[in-house]
N, C-alpha and C. Protein backbone atom coordinates (compact mmCIF):
# COMPACT_ATOMS: atom_id res chain seq x y z
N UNK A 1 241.81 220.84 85.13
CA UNK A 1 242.72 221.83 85.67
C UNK A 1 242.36 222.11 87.12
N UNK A 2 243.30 222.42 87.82
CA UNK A 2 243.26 222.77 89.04
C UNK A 2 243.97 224.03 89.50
N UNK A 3 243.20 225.19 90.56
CA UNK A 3 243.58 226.03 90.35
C UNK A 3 244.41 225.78 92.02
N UNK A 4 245.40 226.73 91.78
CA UNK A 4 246.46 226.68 92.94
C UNK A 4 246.92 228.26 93.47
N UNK A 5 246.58 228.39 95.03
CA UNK A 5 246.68 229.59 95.30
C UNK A 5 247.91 230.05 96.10
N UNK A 6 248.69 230.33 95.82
CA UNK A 6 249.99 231.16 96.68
C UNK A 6 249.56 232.03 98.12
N UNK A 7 249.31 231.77 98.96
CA UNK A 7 248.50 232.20 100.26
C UNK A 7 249.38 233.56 100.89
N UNK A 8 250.92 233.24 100.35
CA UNK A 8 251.67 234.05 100.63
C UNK A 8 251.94 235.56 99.68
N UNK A 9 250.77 235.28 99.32
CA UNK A 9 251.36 236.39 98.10
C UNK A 9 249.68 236.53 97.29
N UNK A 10 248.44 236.14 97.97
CA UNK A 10 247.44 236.77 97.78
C UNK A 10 247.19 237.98 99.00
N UNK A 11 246.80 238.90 98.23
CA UNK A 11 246.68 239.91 99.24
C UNK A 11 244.82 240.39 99.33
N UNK A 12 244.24 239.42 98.67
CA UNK A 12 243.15 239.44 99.37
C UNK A 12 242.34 241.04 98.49
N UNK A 13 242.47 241.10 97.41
CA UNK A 13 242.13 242.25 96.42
C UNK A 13 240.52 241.75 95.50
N UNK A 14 240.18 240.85 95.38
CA UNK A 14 238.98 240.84 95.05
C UNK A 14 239.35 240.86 93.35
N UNK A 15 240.12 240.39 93.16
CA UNK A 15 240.32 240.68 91.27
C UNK A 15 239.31 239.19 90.36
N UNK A 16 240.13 238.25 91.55
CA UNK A 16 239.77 237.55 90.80
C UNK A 16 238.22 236.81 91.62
N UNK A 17 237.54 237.26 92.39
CA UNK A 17 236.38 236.79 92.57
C UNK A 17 235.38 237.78 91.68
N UNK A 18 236.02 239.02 91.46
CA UNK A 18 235.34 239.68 89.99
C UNK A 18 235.53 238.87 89.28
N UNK A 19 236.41 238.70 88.38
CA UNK A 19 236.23 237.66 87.03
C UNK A 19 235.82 236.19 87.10
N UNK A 20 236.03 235.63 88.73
CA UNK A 20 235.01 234.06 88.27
C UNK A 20 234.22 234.08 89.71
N UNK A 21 233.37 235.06 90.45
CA UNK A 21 232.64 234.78 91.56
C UNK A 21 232.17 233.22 91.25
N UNK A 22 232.25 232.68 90.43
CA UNK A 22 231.63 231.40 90.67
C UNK A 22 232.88 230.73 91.56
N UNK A 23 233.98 230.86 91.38
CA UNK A 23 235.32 229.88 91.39
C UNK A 23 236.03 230.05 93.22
N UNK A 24 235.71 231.51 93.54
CA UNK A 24 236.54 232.59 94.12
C UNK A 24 235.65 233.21 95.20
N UNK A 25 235.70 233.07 96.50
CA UNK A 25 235.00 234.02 97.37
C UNK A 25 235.96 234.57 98.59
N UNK A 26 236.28 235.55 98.74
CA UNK A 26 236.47 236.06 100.46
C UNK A 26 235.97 236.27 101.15
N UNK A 27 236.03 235.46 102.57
CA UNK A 27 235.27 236.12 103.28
C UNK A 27 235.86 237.17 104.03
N UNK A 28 235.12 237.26 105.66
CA UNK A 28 235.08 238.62 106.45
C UNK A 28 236.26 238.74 107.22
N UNK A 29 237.27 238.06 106.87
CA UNK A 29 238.48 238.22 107.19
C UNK A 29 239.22 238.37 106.25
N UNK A 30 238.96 238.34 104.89
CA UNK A 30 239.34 238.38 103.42
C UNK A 30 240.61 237.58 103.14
N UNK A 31 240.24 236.16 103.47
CA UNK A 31 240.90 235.31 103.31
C UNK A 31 239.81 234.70 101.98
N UNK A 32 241.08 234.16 101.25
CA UNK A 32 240.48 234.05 100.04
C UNK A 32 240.01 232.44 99.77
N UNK A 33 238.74 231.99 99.23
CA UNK A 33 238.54 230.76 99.76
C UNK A 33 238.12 230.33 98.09
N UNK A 34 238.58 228.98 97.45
CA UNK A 34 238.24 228.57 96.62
C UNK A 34 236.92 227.50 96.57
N UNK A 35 235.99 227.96 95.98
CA UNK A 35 234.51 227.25 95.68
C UNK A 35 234.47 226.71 94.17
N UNK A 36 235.94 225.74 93.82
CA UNK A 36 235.94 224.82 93.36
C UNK A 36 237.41 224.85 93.24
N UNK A 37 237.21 223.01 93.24
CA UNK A 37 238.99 222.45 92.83
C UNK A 37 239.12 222.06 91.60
N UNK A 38 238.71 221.48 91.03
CA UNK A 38 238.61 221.38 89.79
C UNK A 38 237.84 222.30 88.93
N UNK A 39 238.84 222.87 87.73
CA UNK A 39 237.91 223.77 87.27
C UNK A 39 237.20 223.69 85.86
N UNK A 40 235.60 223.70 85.87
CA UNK A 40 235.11 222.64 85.06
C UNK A 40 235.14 223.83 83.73
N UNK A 41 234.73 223.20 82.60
CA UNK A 41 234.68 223.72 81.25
C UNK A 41 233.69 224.74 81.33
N UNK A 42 232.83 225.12 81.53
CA UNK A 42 232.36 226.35 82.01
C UNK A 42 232.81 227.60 82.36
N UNK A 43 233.84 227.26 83.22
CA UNK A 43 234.07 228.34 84.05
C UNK A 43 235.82 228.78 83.56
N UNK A 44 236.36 227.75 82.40
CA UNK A 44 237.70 227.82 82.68
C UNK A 44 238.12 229.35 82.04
N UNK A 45 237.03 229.93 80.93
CA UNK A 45 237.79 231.37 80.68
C UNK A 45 237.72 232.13 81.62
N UNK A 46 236.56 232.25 82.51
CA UNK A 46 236.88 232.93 83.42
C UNK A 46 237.65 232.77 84.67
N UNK A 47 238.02 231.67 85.24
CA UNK A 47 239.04 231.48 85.87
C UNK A 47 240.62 231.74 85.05
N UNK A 48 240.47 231.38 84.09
CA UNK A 48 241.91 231.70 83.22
C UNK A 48 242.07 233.34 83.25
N UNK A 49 241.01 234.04 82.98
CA UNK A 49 241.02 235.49 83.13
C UNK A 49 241.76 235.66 85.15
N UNK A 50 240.99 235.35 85.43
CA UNK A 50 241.24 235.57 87.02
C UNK A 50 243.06 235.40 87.35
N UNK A 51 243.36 234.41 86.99
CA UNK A 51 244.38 233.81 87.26
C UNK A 51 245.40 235.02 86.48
N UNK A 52 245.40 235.38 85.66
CA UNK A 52 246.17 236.41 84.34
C UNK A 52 246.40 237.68 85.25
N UNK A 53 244.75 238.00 85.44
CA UNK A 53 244.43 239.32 85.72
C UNK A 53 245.21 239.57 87.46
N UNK A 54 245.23 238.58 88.15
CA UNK A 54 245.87 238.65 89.66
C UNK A 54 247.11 239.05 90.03
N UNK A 55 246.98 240.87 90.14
CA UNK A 55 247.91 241.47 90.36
C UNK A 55 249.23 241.43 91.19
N UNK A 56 249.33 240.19 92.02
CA UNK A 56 250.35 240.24 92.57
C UNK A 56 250.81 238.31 92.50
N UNK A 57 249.79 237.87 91.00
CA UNK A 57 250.34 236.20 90.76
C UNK A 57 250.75 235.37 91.65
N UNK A 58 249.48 235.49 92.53
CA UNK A 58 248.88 234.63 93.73
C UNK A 58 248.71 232.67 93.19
N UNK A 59 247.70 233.09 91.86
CA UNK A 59 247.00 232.52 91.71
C UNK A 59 247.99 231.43 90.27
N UNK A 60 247.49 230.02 90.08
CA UNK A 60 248.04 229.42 88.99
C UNK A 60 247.52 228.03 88.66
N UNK A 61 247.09 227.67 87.57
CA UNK A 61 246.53 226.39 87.26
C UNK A 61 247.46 225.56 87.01
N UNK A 62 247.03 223.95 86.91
CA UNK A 62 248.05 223.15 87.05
C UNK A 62 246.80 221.79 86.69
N UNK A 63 247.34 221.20 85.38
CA UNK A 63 247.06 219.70 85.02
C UNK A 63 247.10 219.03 86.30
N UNK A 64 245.93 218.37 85.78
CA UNK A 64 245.76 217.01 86.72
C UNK A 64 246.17 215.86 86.51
């Protein structure tokens, strides 16, 4: 799976680097930066949480 970010429509809220800081970081311009493209079996509930939980459905996975 690959996660896919809507740039236009993240507003930079920190939801989902709560639920997968592994996956998800902003930096100091709070532009939201993905620290992985593929998202491995580990991490996928919590990226699946992230993706759910993203209040303004920025965020969306997508088969490879």
């Amino acid at each position: 799976m690959k996660i896919v970010v809507d740039e236009e429509r993240c507003e930079a809220n920190g939801v989902c680097v709560r639920a997968a800081p592994e996956a998800f970081r902003l930096d100091d311009d709070d532009r939201l930066h993905l620290l992985v493209t593929e998202v491995p079996s580990e991490l996928r509930d919590k990226v699946e949480r992230a993706v759910r939980d993203c209040p303004r459905g920025a965020l969306s996975l997508v088969e490879r």
